[in-house]
C-alpha atoms as a PDB file:
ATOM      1  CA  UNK A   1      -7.509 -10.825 -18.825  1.00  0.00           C
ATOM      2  CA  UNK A   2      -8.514 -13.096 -15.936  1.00  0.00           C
ATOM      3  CA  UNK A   3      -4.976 -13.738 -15.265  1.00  0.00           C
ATOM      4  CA  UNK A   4      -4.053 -10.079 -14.808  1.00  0.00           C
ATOM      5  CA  UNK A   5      -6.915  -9.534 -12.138  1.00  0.00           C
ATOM      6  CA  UNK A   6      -5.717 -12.795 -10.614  1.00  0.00           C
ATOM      7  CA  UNK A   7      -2.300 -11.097 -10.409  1.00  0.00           C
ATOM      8  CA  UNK A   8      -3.519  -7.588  -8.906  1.00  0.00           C
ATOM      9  CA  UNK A   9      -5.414  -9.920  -6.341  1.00  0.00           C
ATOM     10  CA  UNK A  10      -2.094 -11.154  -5.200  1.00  0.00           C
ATOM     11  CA  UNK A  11       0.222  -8.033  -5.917  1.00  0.00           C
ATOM     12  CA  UNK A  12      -2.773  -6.272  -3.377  1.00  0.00           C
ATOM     13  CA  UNK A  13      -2.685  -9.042  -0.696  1.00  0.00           C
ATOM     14  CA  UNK A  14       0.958  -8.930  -1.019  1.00  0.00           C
ATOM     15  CA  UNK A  15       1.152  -4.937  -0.074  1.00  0.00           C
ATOM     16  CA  UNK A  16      -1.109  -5.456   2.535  1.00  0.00           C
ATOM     17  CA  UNK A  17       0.784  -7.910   4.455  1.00  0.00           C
ATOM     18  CA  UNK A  18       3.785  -5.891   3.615  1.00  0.00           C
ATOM     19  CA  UNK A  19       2.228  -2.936   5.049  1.00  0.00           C
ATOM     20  CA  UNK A  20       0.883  -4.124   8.539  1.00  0.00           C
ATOM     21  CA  UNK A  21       4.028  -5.788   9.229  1.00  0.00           C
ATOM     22  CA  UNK A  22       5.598  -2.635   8.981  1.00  0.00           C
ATOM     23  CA  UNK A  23       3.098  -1.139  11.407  1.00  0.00           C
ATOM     24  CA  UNK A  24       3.087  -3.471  14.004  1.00  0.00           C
ATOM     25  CA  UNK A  25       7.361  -3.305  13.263  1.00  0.00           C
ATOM     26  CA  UNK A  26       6.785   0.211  14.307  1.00  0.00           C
ATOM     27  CA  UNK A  27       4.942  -0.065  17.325  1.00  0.00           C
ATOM     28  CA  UNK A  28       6.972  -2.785  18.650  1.00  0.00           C
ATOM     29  CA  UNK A  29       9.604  -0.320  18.350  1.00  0.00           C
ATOM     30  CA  UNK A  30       7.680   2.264  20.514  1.00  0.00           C
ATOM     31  CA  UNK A  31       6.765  -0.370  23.099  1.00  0.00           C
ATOM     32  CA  UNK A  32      10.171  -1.647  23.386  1.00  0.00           C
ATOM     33  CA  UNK A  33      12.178   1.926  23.349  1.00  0.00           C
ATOM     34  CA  UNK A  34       9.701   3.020  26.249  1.00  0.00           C
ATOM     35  CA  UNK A  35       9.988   0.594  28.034  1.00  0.00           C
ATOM     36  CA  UNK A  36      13.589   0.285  27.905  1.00  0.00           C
ATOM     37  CA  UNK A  37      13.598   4.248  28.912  1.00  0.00           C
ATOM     38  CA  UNK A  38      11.297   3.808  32.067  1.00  0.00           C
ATOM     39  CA  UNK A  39      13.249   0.657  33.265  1.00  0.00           C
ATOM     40  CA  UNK A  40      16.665   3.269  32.427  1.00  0.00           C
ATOM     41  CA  UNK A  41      18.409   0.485  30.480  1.00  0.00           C
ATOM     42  CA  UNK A  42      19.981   1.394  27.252  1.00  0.00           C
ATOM     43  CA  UNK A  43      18.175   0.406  23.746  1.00  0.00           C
ATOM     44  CA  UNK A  44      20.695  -1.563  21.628  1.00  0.00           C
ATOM     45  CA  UNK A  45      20.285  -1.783  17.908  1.00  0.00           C
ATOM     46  CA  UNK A  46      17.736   1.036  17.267  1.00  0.00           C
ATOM     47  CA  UNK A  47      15.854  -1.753  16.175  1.00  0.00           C
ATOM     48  CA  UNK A  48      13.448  -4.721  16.883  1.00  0.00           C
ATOM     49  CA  UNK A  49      13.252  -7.532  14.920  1.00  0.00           C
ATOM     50  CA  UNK A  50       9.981 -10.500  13.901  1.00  0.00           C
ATOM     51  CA  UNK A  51      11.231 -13.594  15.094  1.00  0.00           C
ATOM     52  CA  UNK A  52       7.563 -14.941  14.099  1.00  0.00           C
ATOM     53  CA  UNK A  53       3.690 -14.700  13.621  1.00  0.00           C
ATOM     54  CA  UNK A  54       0.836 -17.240  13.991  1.00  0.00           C
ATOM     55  CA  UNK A  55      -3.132 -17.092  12.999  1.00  0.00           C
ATOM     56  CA  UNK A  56      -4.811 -16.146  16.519  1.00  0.00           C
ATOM     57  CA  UNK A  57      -8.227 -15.155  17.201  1.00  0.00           C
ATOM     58  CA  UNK A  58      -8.960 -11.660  18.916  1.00  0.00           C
ATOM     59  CA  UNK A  59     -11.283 -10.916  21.417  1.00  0.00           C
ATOM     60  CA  UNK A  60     -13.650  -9.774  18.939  1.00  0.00           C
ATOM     61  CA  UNK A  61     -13.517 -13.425  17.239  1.00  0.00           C
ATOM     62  CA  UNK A  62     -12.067 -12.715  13.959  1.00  0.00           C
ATOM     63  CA  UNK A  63      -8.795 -14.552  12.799  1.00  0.00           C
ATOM     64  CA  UNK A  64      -5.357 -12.329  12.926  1.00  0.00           C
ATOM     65  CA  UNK A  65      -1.862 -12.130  13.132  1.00  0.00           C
ATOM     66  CA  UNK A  66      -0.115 -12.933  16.404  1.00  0.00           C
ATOM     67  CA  UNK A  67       3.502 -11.474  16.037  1.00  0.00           C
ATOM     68  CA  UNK A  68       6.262 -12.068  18.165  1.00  0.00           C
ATOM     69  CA  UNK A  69       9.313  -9.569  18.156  1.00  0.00           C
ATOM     70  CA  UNK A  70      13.097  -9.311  19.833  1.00  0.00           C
ATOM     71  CA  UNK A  71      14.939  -6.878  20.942  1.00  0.00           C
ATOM     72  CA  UNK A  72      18.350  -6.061  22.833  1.00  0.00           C
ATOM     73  CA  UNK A  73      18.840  -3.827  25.468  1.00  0.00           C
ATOM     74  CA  UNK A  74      21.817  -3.196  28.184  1.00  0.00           C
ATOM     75  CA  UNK A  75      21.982  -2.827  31.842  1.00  0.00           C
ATOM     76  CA  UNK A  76      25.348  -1.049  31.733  1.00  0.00           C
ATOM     77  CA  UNK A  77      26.610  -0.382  28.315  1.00  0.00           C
ATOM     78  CA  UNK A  78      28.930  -3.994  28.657  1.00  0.00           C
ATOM     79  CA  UNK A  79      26.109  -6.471  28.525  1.00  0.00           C
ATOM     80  CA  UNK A  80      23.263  -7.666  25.889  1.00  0.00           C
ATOM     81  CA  UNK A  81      20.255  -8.883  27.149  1.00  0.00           C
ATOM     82  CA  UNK A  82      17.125  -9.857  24.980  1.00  0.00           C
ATOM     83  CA  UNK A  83      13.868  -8.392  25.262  1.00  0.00           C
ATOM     84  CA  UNK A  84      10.831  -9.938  23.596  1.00  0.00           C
ATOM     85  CA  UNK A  85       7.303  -8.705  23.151  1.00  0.00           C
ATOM     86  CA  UNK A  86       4.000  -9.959  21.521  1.00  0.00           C
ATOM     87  CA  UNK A  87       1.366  -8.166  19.642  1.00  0.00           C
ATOM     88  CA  UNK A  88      -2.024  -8.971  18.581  1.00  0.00           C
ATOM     89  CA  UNK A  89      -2.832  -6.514  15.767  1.00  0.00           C
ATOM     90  CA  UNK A  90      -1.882  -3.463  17.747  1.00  0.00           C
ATOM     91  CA  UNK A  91      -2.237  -4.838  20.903  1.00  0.00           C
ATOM     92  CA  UNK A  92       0.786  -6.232  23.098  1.00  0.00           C
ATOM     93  CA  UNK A  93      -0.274  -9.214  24.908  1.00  0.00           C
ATOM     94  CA  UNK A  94       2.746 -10.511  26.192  1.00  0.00           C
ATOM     95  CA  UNK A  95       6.551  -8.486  27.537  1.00  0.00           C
ATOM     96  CA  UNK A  96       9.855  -9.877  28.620  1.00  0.00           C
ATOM     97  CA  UNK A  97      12.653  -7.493  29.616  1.00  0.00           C
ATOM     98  CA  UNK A  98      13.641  -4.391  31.261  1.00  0.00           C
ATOM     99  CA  UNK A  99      11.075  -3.592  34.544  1.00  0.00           C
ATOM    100  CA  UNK A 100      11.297  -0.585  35.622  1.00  0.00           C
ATOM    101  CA  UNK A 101      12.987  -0.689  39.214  1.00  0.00           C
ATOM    102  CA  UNK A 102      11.381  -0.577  42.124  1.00  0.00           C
ATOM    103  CA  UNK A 103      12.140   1.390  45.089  1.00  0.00           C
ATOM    104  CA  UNK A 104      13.981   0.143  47.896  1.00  0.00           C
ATOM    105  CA  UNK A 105      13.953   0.762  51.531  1.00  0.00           C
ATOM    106  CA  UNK A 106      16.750   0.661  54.243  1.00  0.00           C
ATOM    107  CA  UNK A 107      15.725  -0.136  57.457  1.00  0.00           C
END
């Protein structure tokens, strides 16, 4: 009996990590799709991808995942570049890639 509570433990802690992976996947996907549509770049892939996660400490001082994602995007349709983005829970702390252009004068 102790053993199959043991194994629920783990099959729960499991799902969990499973699941807020998945969420923060998701929202790296917004953050990276709008920001590749304000900088009017193309999104390659449909898709971002972990490349990692550390134990950080948020602002409120509990312990929690730091993840760091990748993504591709295009200037012109005939180059790659690579975009990357960090999140803190739900929170992105840190972008590199498209900016969204800024206006020029002629003079």
């Amino acid at each position: 009996m102790p053993t199959l509570v043991v194994l629920m433990i783990v099959a729960a802690t499991a799902f969990a990590f499973w699941s807020a992976s998945r969420a923060a996947a998701e929202r790296a996907e917004v953050l990276g799709r709008d920001a590749c549509r304000a900088a009017g770049v193309q999104w390659l892939d449909q898709a971002v991808h972990e490349t990692g996660f550390r134990l950080c400490r948020h602002d409120n001082g509990w312990l929690g995942l730091e993840r760091t994602f990748r993504f591709d995007y295009s200037l012109d349709g005939q180059d790659r570049h690579v975009g990357r983005l960090v999140l803190r829970g739900d929170r992105l702390v840190s972008f590199s890639g498209p900016v969204t252009p800024e206006p020029t004068s002629l003079q």
